[in-house]
Protein backbone atom coordinates (compact mmCIF):
# COMPACT_ATOMS: atom_id res chain seq x y z
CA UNK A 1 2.04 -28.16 -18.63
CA UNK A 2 0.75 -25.69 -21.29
CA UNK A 3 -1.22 -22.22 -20.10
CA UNK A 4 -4.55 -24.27 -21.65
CA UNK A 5 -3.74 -26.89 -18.90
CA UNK A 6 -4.15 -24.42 -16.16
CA UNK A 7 -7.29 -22.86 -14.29
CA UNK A 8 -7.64 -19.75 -12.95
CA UNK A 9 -10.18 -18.68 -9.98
CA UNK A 10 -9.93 -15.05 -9.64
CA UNK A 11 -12.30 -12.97 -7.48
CA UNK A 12 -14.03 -9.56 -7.95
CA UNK A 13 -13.37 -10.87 -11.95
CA UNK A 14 -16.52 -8.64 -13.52
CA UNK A 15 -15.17 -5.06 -13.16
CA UNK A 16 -11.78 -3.26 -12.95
CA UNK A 17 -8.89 -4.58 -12.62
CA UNK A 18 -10.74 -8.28 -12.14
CA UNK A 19 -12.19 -8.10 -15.46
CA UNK A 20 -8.79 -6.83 -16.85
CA UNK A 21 -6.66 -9.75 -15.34
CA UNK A 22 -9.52 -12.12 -16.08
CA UNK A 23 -9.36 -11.03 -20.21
CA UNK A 24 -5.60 -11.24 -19.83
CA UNK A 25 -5.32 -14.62 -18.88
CA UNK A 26 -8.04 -16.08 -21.51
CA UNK A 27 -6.03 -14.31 -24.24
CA UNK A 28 -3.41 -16.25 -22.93
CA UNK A 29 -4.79 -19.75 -23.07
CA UNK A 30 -5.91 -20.29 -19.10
CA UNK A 31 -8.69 -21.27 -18.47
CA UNK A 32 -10.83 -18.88 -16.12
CA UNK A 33 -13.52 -18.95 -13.04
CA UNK A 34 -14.52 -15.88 -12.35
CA UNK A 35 -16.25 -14.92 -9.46
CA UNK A 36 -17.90 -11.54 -8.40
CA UNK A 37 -21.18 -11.05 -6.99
CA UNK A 38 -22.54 -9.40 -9.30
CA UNK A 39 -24.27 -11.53 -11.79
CA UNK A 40 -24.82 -9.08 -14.43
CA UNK A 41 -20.93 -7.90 -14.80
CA UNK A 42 -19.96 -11.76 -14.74
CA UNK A 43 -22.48 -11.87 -18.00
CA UNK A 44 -21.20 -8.65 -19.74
CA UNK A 45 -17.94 -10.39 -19.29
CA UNK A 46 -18.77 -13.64 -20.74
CA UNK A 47 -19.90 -11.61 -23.89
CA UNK A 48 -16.90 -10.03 -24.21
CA UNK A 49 -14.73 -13.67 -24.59
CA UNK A 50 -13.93 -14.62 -27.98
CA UNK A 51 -14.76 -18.20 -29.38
CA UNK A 52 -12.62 -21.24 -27.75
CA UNK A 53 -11.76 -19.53 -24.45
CA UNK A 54 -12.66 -21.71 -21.57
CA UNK A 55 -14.58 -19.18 -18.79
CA UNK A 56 -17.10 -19.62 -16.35
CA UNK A 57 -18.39 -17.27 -14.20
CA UNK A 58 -19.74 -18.33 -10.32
CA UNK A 59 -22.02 -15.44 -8.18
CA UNK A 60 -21.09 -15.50 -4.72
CA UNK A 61 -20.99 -12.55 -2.24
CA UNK A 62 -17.64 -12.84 -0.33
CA UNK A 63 -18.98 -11.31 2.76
CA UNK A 64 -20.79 -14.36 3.60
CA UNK A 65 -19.62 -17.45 1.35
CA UNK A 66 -18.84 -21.35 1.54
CA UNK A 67 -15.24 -21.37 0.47
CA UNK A 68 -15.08 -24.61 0.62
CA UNK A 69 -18.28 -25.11 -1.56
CA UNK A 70 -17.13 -22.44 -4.01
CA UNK A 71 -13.69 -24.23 -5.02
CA UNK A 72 -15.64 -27.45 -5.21
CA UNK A 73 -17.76 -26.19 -7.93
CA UNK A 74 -14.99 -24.63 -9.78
CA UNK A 75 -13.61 -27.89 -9.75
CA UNK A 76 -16.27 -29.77 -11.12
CA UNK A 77 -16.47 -27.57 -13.82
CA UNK A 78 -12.97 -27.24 -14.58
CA UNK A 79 -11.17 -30.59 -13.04
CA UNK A 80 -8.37 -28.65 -10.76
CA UNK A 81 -7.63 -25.35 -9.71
CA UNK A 82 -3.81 -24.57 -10.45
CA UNK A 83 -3.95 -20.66 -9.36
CA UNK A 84 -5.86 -18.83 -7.18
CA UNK A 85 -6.25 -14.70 -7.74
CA UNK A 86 -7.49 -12.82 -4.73
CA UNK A 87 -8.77 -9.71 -6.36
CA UNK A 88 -12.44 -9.16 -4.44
CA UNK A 89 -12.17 -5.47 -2.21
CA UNK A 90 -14.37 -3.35 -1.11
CA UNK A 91 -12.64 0.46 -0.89
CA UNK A 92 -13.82 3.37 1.07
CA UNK A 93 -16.47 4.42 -0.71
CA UNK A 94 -18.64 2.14 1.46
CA UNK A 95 -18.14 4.66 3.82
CA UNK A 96 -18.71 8.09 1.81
CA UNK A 97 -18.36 8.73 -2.10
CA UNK A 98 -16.81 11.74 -1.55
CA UNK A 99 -14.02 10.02 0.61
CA UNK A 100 -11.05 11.49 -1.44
CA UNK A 101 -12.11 15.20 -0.53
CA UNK A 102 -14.04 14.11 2.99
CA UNK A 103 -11.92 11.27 4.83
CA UNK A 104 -13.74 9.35 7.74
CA UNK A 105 -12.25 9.24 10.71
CA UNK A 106 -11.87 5.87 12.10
CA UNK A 107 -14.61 6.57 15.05
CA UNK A 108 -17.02 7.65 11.81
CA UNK A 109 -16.98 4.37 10.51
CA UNK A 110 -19.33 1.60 11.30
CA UNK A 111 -18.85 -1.57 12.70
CA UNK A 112 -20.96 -3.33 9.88
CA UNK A 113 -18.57 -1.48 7.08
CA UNK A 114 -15.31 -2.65 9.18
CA UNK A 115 -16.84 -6.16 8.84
CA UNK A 116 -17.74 -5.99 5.32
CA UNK A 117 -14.14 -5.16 4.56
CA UNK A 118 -12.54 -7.33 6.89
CA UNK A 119 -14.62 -10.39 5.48
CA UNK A 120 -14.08 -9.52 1.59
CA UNK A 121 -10.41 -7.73 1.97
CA UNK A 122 -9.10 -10.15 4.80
CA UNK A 123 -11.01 -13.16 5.44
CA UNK A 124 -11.79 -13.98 1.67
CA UNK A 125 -8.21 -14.76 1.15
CA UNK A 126 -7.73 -16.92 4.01
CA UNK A 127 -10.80 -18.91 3.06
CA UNK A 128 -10.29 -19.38 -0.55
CA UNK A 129 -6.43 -20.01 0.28
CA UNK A 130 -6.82 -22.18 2.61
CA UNK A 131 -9.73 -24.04 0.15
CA UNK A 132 -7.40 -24.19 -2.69
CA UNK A 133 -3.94 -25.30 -1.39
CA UNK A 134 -3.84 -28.98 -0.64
CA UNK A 135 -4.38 -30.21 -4.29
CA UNK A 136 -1.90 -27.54 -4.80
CA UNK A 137 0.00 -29.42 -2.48
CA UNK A 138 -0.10 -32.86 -3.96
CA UNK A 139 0.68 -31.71 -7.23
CA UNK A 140 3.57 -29.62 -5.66
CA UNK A 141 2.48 -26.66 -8.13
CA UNK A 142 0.47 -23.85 -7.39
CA UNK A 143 -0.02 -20.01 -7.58
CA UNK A 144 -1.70 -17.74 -5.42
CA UNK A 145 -1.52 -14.09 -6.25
CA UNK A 146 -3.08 -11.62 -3.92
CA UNK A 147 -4.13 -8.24 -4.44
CA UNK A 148 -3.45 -5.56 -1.97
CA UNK A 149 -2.89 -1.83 -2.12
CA UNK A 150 0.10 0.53 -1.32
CA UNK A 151 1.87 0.26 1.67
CA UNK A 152 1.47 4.01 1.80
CA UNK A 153 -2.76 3.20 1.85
CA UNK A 154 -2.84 1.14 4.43
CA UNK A 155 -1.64 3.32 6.88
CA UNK A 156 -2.76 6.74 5.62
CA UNK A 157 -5.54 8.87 7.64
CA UNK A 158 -8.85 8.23 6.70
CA UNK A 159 -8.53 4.78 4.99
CA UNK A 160 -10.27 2.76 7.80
CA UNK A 161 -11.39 0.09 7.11
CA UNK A 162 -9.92 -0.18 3.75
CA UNK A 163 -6.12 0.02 4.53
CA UNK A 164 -6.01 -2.33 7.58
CA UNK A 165 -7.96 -4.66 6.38
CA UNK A 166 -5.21 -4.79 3.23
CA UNK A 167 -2.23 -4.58 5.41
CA UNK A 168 -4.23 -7.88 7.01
CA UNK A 169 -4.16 -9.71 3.81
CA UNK A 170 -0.53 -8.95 2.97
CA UNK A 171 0.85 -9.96 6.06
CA UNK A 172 -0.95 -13.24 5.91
CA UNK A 173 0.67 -13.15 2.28
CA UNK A 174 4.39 -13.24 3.66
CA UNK A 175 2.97 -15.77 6.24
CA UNK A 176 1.67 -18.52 3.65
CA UNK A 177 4.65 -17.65 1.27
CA UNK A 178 6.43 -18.87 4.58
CA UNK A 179 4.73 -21.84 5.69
CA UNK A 180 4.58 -23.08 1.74
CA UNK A 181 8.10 -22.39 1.00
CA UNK A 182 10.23 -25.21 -0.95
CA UNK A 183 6.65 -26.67 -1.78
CA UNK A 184 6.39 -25.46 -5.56
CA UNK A 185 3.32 -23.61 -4.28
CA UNK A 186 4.17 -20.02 -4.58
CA UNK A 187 2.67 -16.72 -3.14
CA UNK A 188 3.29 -13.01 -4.33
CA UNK A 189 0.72 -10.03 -3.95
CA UNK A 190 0.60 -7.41 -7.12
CA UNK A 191 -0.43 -3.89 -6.80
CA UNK A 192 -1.50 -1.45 -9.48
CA UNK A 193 0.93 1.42 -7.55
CA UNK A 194 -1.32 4.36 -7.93
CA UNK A 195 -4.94 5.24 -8.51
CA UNK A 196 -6.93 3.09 -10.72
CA UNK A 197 -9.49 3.52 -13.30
CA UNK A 198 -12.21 1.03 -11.72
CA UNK A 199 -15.53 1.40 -10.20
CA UNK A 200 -13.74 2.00 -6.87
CA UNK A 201 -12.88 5.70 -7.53
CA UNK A 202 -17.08 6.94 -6.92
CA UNK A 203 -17.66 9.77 -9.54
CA UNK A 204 -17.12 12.68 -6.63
CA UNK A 205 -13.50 11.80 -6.60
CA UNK A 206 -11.64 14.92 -7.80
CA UNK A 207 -9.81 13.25 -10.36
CA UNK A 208 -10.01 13.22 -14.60
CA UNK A 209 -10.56 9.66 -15.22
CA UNK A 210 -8.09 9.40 -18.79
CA UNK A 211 -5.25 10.75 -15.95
CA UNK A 212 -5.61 6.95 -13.81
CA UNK A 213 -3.98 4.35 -14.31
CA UNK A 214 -5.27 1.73 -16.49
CA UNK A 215 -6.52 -1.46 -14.72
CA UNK A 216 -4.27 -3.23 -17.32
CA UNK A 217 -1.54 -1.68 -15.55
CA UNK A 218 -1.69 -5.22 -13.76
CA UNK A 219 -1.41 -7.70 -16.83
CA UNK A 220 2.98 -7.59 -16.85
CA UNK A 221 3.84 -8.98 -13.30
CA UNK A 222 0.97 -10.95 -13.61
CA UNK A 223 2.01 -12.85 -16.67
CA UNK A 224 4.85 -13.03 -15.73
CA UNK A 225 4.14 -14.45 -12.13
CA UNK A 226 2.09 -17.29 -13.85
CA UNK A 227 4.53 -18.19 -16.30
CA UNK A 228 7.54 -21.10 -15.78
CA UNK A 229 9.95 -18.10 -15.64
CA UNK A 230 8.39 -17.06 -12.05
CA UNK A 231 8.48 -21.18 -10.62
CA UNK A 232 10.85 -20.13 -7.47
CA UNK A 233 9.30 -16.76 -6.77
CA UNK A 234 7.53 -16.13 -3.84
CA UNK A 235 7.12 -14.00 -0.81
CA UNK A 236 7.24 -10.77 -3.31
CA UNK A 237 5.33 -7.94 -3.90
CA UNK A 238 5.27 -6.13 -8.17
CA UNK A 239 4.39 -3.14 -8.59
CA UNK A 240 2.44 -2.76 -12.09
CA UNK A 241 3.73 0.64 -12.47
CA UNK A 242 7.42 -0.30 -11.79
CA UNK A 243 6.73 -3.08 -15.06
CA UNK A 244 9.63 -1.73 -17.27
CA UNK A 245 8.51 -3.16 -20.57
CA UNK A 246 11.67 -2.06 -22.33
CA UNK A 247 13.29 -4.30 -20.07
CA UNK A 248 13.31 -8.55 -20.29
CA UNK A 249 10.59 -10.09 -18.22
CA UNK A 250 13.21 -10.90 -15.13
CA UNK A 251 14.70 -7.74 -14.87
CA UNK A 252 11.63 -6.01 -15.37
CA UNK A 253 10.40 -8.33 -12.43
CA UNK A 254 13.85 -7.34 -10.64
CA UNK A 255 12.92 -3.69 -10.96
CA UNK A 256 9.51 -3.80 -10.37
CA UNK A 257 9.65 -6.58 -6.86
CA UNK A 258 10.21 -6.29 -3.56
CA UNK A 259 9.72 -8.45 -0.55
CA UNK A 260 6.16 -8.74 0.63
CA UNK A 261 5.14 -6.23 3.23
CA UNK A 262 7.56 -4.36 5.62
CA UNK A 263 9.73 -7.18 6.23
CA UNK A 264 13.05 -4.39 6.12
CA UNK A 265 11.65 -2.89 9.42
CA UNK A 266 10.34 -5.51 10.98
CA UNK A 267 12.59 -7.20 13.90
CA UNK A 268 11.83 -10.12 15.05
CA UNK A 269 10.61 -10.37 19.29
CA UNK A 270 13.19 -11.52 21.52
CA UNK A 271 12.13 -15.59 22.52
CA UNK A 272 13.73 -18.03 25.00
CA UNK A 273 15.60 -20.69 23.68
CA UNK A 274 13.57 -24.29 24.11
């Protein structure tokens, strides 16, 4: 089946590194639903794809959503949803702009922002996952790429709610990688590797925007995880920054992957045989 063949939902699609996969992907032939809540962004993104690219942008808020519904429509429109991009976050500066030079504490942040993250960061991917996967299923090809953040972030000081509720949605990654393996439905999370150049760095961070990375820093592993070349990946995590483009795609995938979450220090509890 060609790229032209294949649809797209990605989430948080009108900013950052949503908007940068998104424009990726269209380039590329696929054909795109984005979704973000913000209706506006979805708009200046529709004006920015060229003649013959097949987009359509859908306004939900993630923190309180039909998932069910939402995949419905994007079927209707489209016919079939062959990959599913969790992208949607919500970062820290919920809590505080100035969180880079003023960390919460845990205890300083509120239940409603722990919720709000949990629901977009966590849930969302569960829902829409779980929404997606049985056509998936019967056509024993699917993708679903999540979007997480360094392992580093989501257990750093200060990063509540932001880093848990990652670490949540990349251990359910190795999970469904698990429970779908030998399926031809694959899952793999991609991370940027550093500090990005997206709305979700407030303008009191202490940082010179031109010295962030790029929110096309993501485009590599991504093409590459959507392409025929990537059909028995799964449980893996790519690091955009690790993307050796001198290299060919695999070993640059080689060099740049790892297995999803902390799965070399985790050990495994102690059960009684049944």
């Amino acid at each position: 089946m060609t790229n032209s063949n294949r649809t797209v939902l990605i989430t948080g699609a009108a900013q950052g590194l949503g908007r940068a996969m998104s424009v990726g992907l269209l380039e590329q032939g696929f054909s795109v639903a984005a979704v973000d809540r913000d209706s506006n962004g979805l708009s200046a993104l529709r004006e920015q794809i060229a003649a013959g690219q097949k987009f359509e942008g859908f306004v939900a808020d993630l923190t309180d959503f039909d998932a069910p519904k939402l995949a419905g429509e994007v079927e209707k429109r489209f016919g079939r949803i062959d990959i599913l991009i969790n992208n949607a976050g919500i970062g820290q500066g919920q809590v505080r702009p100035d969180y880079h030079v003023n960390s919460p504490k845990f205890y300083e942040v509120t239940p409603s922002q722990w919720s709000r993250a949990i629901a977009v960061n966590a849930s969302a991917v569960f829902l829409l996952s779980r929404a997606v996967v049985r056509p998936m299923l019967d056509r024993k090809w699917g993708r679903i790429i999540n979007i997480t953040t360094s392992l580093g972030t989501m257990l750093h000081g200060g990063w509540a709610p932001y880093g848990p509720s990652k670490a949540s949605a990349e251990a359910l990654s190795s999970v469904m990688a698990a429970d779908l393996e030998g399926t031809g439905v694959t899952v793999n999370v991609v991370v940027p590797g550093g500090t990005v150049n997206t709305s979700m760095i407030p303008a009191e961070a202490p940082f010179a925007r031109d010295a962030l990375l790029q929110p096309e820093v993501m485009l590599r592993p991504l093409l590459w995880l959507v392409s025929p070349a990537a059909d028995n990946v799964t449980g893996k995590r790519f690091l955009g920054t690790s993307w050796d483009a001198e290299l060919a795609s695999d070993a640059a995938a080689e060099k740049a992957g790892a297995p999803i979450g902390w799965k070399d220090l985790a050990v495994l509890p102690i059960r009684p045989a049944f």
